[in-house]
C-alpha atoms as a PDB file:
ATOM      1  CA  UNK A   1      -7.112   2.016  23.027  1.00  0.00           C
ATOM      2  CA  UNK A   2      -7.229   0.450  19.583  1.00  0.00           C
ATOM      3  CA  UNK A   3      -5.734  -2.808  18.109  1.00  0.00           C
ATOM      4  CA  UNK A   4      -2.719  -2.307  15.709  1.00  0.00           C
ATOM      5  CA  UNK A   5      -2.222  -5.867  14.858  1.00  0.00           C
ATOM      6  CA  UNK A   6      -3.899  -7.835  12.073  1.00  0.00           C
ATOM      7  CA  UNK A   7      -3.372 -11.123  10.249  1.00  0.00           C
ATOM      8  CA  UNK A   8      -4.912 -12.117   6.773  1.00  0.00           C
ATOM      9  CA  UNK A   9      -5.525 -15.863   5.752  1.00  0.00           C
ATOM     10  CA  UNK A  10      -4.454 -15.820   2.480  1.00  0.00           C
ATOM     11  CA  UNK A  11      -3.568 -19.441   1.965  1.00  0.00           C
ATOM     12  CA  UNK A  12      -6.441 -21.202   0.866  1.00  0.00           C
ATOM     13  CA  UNK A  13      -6.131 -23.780  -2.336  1.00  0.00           C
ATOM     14  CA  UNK A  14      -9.211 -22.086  -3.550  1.00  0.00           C
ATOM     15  CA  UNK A  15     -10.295 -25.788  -5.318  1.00  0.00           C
ATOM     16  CA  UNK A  16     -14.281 -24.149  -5.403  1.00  0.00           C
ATOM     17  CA  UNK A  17     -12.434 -21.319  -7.818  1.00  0.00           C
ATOM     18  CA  UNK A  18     -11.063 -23.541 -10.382  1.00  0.00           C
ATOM     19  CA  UNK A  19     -10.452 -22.242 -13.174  1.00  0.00           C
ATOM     20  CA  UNK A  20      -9.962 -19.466 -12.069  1.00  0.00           C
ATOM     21  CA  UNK A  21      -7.663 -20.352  -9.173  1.00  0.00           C
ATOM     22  CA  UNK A  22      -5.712 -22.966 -11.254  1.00  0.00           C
ATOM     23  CA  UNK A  23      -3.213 -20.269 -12.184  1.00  0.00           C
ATOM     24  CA  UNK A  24      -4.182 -16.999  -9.522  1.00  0.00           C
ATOM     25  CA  UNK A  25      -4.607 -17.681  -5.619  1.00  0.00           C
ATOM     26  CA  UNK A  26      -8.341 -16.731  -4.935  1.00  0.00           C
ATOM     27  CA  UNK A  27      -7.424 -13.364  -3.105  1.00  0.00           C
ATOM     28  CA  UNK A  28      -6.007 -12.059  -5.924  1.00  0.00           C
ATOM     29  CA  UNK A  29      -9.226 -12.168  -8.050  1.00  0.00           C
ATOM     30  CA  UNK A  30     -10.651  -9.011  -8.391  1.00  0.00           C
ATOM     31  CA  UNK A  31     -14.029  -7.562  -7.817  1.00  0.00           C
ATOM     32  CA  UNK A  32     -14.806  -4.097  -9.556  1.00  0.00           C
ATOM     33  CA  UNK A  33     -11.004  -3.276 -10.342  1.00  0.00           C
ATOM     34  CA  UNK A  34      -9.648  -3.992  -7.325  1.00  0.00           C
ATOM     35  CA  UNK A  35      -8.326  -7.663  -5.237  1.00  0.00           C
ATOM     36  CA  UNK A  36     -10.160  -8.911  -2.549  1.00  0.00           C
ATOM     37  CA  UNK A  37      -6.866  -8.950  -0.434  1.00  0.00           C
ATOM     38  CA  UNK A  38      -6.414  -5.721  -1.369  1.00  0.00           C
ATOM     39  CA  UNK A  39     -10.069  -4.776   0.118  1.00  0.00           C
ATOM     40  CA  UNK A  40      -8.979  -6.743   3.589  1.00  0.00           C
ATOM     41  CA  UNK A  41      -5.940  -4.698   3.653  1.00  0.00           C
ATOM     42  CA  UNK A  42      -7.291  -1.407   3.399  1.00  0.00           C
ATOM     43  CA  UNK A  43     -10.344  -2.516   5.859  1.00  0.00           C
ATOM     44  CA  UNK A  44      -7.635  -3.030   8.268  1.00  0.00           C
ATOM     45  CA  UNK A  45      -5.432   0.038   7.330  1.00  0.00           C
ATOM     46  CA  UNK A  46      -8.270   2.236   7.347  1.00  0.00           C
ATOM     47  CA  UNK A  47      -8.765   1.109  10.894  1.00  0.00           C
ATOM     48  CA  UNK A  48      -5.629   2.273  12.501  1.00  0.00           C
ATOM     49  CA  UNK A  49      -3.925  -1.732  12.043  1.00  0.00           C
ATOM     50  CA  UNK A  50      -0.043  -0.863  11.398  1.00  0.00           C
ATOM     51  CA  UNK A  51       1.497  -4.598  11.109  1.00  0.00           C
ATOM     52  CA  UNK A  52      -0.078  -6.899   9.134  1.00  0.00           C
ATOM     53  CA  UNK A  53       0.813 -10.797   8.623  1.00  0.00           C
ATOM     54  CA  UNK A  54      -0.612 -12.501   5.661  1.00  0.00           C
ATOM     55  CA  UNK A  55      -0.331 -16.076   5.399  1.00  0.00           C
ATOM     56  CA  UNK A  56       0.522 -17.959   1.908  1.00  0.00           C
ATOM     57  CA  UNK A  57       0.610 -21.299   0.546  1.00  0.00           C
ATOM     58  CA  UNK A  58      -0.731 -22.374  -2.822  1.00  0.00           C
ATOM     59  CA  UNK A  59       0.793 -19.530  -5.458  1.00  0.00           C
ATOM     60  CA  UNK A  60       2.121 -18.073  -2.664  1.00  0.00           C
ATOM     61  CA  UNK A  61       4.853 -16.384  -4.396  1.00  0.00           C
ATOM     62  CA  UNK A  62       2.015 -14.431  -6.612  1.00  0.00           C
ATOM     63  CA  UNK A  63       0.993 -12.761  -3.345  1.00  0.00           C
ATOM     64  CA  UNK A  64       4.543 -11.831  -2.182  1.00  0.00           C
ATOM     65  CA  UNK A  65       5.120 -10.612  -5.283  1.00  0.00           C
ATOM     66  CA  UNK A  66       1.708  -8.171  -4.713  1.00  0.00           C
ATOM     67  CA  UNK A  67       2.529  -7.068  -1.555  1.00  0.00           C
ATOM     68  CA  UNK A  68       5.957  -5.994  -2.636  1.00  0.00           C
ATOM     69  CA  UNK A  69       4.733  -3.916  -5.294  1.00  0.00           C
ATOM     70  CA  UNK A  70       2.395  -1.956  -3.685  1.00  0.00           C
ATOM     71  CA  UNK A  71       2.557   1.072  -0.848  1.00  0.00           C
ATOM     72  CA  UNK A  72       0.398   0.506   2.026  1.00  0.00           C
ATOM     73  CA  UNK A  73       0.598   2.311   5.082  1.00  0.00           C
ATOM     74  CA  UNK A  74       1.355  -0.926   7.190  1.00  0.00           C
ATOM     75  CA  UNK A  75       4.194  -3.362   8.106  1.00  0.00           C
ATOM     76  CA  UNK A  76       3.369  -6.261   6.202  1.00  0.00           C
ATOM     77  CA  UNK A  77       4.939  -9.690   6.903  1.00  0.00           C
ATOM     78  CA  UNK A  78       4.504 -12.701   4.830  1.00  0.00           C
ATOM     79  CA  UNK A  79       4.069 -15.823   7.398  1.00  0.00           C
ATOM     80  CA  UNK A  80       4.617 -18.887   4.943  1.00  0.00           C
ATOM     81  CA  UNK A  81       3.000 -21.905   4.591  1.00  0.00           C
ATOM     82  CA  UNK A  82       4.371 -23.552   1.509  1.00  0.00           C
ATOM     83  CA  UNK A  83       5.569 -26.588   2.437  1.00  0.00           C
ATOM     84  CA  UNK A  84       2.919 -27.604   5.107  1.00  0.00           C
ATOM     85  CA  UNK A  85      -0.976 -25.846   5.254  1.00  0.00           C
ATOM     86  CA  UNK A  86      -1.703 -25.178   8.616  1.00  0.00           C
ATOM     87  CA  UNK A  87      -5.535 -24.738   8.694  1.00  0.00           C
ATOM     88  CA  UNK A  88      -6.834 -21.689   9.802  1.00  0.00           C
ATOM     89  CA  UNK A  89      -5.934 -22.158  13.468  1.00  0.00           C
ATOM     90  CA  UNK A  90      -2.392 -23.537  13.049  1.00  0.00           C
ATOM     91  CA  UNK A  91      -2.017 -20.405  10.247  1.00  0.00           C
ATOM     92  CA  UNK A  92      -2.969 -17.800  12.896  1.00  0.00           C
ATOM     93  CA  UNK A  93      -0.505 -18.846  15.769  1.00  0.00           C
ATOM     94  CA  UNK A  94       1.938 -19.089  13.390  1.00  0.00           C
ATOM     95  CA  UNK A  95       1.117 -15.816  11.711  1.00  0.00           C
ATOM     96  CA  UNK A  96       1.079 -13.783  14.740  1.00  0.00           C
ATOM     97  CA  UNK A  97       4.059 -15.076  16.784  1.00  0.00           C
ATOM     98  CA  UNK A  98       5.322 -11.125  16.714  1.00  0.00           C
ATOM     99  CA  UNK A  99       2.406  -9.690  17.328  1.00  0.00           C
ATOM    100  CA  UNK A 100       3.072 -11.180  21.404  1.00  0.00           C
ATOM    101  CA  UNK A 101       0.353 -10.576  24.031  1.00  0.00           C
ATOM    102  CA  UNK A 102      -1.801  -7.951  21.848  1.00  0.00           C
ATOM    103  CA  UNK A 103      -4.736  -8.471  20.586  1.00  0.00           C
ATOM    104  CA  UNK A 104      -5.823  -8.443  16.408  1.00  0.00           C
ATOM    105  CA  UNK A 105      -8.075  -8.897  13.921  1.00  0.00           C
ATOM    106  CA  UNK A 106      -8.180 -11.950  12.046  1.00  0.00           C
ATOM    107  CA  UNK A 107      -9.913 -11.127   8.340  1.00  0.00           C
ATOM    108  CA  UNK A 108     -10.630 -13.608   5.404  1.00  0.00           C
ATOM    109  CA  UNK A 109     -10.715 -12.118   2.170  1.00  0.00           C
ATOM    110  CA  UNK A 110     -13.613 -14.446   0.765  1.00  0.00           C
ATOM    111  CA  UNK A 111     -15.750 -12.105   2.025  1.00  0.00           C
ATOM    112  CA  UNK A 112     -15.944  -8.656  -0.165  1.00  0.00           C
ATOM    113  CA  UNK A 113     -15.345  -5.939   2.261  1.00  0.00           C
ATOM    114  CA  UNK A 114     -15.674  -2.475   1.564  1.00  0.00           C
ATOM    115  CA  UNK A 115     -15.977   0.934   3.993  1.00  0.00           C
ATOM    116  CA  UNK A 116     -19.322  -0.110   5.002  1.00  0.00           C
ATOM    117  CA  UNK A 117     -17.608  -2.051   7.436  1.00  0.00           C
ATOM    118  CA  UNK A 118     -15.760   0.536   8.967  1.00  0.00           C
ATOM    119  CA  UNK A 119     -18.306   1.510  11.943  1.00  0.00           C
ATOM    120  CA  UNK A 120     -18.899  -2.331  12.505  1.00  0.00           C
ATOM    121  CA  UNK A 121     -15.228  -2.783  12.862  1.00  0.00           C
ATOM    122  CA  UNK A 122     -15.366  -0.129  15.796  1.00  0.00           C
ATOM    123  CA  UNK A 123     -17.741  -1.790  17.608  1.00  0.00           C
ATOM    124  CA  UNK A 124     -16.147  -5.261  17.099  1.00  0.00           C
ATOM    125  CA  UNK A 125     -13.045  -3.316  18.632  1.00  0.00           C
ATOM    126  CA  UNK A 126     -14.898  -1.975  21.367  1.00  0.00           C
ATOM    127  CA  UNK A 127     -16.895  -4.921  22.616  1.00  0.00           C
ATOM    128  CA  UNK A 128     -13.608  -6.768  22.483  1.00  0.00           C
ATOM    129  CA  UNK A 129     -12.190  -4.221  25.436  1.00  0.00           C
ATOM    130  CA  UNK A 130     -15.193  -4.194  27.401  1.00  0.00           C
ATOM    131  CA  UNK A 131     -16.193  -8.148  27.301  1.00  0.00           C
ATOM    132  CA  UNK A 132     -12.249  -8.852  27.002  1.00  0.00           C
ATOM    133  CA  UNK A 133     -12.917 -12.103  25.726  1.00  0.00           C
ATOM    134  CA  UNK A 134     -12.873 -12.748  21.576  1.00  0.00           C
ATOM    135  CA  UNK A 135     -15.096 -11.120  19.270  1.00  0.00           C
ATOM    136  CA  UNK A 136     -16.980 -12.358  16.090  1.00  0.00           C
ATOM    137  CA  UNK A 137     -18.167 -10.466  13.663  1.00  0.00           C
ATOM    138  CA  UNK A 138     -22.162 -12.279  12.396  1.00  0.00           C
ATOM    139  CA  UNK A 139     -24.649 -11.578   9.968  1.00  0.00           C
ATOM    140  CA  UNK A 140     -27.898 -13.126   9.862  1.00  0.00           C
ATOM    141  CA  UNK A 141     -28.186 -15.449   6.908  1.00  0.00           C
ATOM    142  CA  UNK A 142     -31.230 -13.665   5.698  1.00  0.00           C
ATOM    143  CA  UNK A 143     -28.985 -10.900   4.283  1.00  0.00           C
ATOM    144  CA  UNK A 144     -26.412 -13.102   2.249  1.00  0.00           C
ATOM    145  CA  UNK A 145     -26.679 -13.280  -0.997  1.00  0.00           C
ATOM    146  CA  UNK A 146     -26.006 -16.638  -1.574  1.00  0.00           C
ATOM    147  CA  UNK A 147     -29.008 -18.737   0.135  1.00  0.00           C
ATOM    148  CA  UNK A 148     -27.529 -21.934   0.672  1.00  0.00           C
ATOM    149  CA  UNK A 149     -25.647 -21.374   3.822  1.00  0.00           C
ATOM    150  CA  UNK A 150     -26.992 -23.275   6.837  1.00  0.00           C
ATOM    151  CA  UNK A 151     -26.188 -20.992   9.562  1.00  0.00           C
ATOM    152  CA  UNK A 152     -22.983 -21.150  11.594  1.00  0.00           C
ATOM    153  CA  UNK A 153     -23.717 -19.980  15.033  1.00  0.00           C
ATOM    154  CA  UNK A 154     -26.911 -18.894  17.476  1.00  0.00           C
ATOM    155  CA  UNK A 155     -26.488 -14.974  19.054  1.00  0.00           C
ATOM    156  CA  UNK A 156     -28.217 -13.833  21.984  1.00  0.00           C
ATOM    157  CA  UNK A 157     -27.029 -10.979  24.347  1.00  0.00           C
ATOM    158  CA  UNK A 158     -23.510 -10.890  22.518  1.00  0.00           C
ATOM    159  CA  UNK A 159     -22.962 -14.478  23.746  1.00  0.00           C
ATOM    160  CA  UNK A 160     -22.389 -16.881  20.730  1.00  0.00           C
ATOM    161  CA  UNK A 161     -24.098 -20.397  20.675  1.00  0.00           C
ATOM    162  CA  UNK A 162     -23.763 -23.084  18.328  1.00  0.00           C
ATOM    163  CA  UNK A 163     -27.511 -25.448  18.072  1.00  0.00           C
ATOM    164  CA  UNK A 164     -28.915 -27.264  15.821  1.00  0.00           C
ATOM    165  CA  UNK A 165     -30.142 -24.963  13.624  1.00  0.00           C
ATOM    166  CA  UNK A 166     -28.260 -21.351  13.316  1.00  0.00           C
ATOM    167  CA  UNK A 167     -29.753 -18.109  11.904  1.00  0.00           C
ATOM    168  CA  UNK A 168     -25.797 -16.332  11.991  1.00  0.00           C
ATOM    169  CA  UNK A 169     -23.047 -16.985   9.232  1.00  0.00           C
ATOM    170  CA  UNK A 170     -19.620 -15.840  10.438  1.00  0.00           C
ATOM    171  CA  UNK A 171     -18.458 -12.949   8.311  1.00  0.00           C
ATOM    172  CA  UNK A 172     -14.973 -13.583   8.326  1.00  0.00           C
ATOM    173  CA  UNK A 173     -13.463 -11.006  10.889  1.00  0.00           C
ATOM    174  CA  UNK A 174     -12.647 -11.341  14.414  1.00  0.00           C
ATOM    175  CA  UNK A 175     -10.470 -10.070  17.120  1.00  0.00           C
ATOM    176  CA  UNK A 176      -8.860 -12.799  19.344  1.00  0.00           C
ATOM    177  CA  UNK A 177      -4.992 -13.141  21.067  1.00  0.00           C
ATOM    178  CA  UNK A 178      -2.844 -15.997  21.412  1.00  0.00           C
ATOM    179  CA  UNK A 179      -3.274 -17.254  24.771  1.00  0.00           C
ATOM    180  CA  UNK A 180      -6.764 -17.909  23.133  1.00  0.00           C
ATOM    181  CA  UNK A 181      -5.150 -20.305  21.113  1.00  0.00           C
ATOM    182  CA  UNK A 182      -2.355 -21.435  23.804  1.00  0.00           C
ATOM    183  CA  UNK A 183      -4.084 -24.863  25.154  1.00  0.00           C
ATOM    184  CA  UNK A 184      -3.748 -26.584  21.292  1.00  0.00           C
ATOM    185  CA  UNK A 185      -0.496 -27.932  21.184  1.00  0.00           C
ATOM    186  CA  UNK A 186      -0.506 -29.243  17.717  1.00  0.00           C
ATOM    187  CA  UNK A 187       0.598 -27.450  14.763  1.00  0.00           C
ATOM    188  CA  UNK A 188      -2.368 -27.702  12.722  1.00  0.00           C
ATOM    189  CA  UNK A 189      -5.874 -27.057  13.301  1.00  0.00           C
ATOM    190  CA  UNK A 190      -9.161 -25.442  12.729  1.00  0.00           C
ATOM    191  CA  UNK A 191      -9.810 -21.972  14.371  1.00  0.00           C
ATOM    192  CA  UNK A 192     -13.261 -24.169  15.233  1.00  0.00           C
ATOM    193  CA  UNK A 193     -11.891 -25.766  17.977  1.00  0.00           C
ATOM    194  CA  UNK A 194     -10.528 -22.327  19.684  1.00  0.00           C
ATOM    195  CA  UNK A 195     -14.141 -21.188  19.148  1.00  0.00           C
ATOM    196  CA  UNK A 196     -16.043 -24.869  20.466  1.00  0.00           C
ATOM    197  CA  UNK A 197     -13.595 -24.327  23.400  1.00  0.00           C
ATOM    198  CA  UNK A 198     -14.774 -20.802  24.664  1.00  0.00           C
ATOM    199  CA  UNK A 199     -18.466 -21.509  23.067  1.00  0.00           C
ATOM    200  CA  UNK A 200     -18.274 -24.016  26.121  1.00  0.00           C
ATOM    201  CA  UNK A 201     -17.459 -21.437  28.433  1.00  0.00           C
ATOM    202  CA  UNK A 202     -20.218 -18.626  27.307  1.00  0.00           C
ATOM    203  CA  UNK A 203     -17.255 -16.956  26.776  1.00  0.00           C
ATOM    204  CA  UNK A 204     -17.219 -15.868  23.086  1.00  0.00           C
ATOM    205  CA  UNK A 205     -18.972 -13.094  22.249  1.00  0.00           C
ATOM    206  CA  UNK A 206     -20.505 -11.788  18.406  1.00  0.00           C
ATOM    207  CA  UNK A 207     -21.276  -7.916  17.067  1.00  0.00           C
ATOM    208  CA  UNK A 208     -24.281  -8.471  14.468  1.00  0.00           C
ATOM    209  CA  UNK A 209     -23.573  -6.533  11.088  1.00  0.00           C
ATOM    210  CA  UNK A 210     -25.779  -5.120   9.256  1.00  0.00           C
ATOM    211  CA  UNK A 211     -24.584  -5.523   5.736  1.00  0.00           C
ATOM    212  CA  UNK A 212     -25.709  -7.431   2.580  1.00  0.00           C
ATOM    213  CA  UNK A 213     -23.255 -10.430   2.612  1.00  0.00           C
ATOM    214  CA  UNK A 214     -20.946 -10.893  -0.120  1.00  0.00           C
ATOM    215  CA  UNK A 215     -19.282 -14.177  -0.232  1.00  0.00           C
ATOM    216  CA  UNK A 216     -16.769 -15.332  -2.982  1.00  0.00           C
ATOM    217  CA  UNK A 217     -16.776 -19.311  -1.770  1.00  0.00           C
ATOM    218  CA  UNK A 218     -17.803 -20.807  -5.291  1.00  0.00           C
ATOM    219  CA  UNK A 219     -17.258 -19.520  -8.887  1.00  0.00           C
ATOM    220  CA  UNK A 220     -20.428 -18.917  -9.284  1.00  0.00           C
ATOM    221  CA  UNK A 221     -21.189 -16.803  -6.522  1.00  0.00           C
ATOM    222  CA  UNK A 222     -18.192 -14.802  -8.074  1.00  0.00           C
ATOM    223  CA  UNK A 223     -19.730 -14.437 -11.110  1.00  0.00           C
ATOM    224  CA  UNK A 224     -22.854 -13.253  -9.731  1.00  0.00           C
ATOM    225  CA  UNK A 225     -21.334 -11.172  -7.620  1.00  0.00           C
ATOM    226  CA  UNK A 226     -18.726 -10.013 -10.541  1.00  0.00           C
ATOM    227  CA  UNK A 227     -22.342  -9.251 -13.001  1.00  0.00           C
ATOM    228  CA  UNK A 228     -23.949  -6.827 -10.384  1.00  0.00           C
ATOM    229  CA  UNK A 229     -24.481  -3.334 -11.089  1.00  0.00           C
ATOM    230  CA  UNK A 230     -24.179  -2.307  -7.697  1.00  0.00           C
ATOM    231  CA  UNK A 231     -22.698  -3.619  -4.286  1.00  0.00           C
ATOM    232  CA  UNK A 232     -25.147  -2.629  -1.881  1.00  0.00           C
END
């Protein structure tokens, strides 16, 4: 059994960019040639994932205009947010109103993924089926390259906590469905509460990867990342 559902948040105001993302929504920046939505699309693709939402709001019609260019071997659907951001919650059960009761990955392309992923991704899949509860996919702070993040959440035995002081930073990929999301009745929030909610219940559940942790969330980390002679 595999998932073949996937949504991308792609509608970020990218206001840590600027300049950059005064004229060019932040997933459209490139890394090495090649977009970083571009990089959570193939992750995805390269998966098995055959219908893909992407979410858009600020230069929105850059991205639309992207996807409609290129060939990839997915349904894509654009799930718009122009007129009204929905946060990431509100964006991802709006998003996935098609995909129905089956599960899917939920990918932000701040983070620079690449193939290395790929066997992490199968055991983010797997634990997801076995567990059946939602997946996050952690990496311990120590392997980011950008030292100033604080920690997001505690891991022990799969189970995800959230203390005082965390040594995991959420990577930006999960696997979750929509009754998860089912008991918030407004129309925008934060994926956060979702996660508080089953954090409460011991009931959400993180794969540790193993990867040097590339995160675009300030120009200058996209610089530095941009100047390296190698991506680990």
């Amino acid at each position: 059994m595999s998932i073949k559902h996937g949504i991308i948040l792609a509608a970020g105001l990218g206001k840590r960019m600027q300049p950059l993302t005064l004229k060019k929504p932040k997933p459209l920046l490139e890394i090495r040639g090649k977009t970083l939505l571009e990089r959570a699309i193939e992750l995805l693709i390269n998966h098995g994932v055959e219908e893909l939402s992407i979410n858009i709001h600020h230069l929105g019609d850059q991205i639309e205009k992207y996807i409609s260019k290129l060939k990839f071997r997915a349904n894509i659907k654009i799930s718009n947010e122009k007129q009204q951001l929905l946060d990431t919650g509100g964006g991802v059960k709006k998003g996935t109103q098609r995909f129905k009761d089956n599960p899917f990955f939920v990918i932000n392309p701040d983070t620079l993924w690449t193939e290395k992923y790929s066997e992490e991704i199968q055991t983010l899949e797997k634990t997801y089926f076995k567990e059946k509860t939602p997946c996050l996919l952690l990496v311990n702070k120590e392997l980011s390259i950008d030292k100033s993040f604080k920690g997001d959440f505690n891991l022990k035995n799969k189970i995800i906590t959230k203390d005082k002081k965390n040594q995991y930073i959420f990577t930006g990929l999960q696997i979750i469905s929509r009754d998860n999301l089912d008991f918030i009745s407004k129309k925008v929030f934060s994926i956060n509460e979702v996660w508080n909610n089953l954090i409460d219940k011991k009931n959400l559940y993180g794969i540790e990867s193993n990867q040097k942790f590339y995160h675009l969330n300030s120009i200058k980390m996209y610089e530095k990342i941009s100047s390296l002679s190698s991506i680990d």
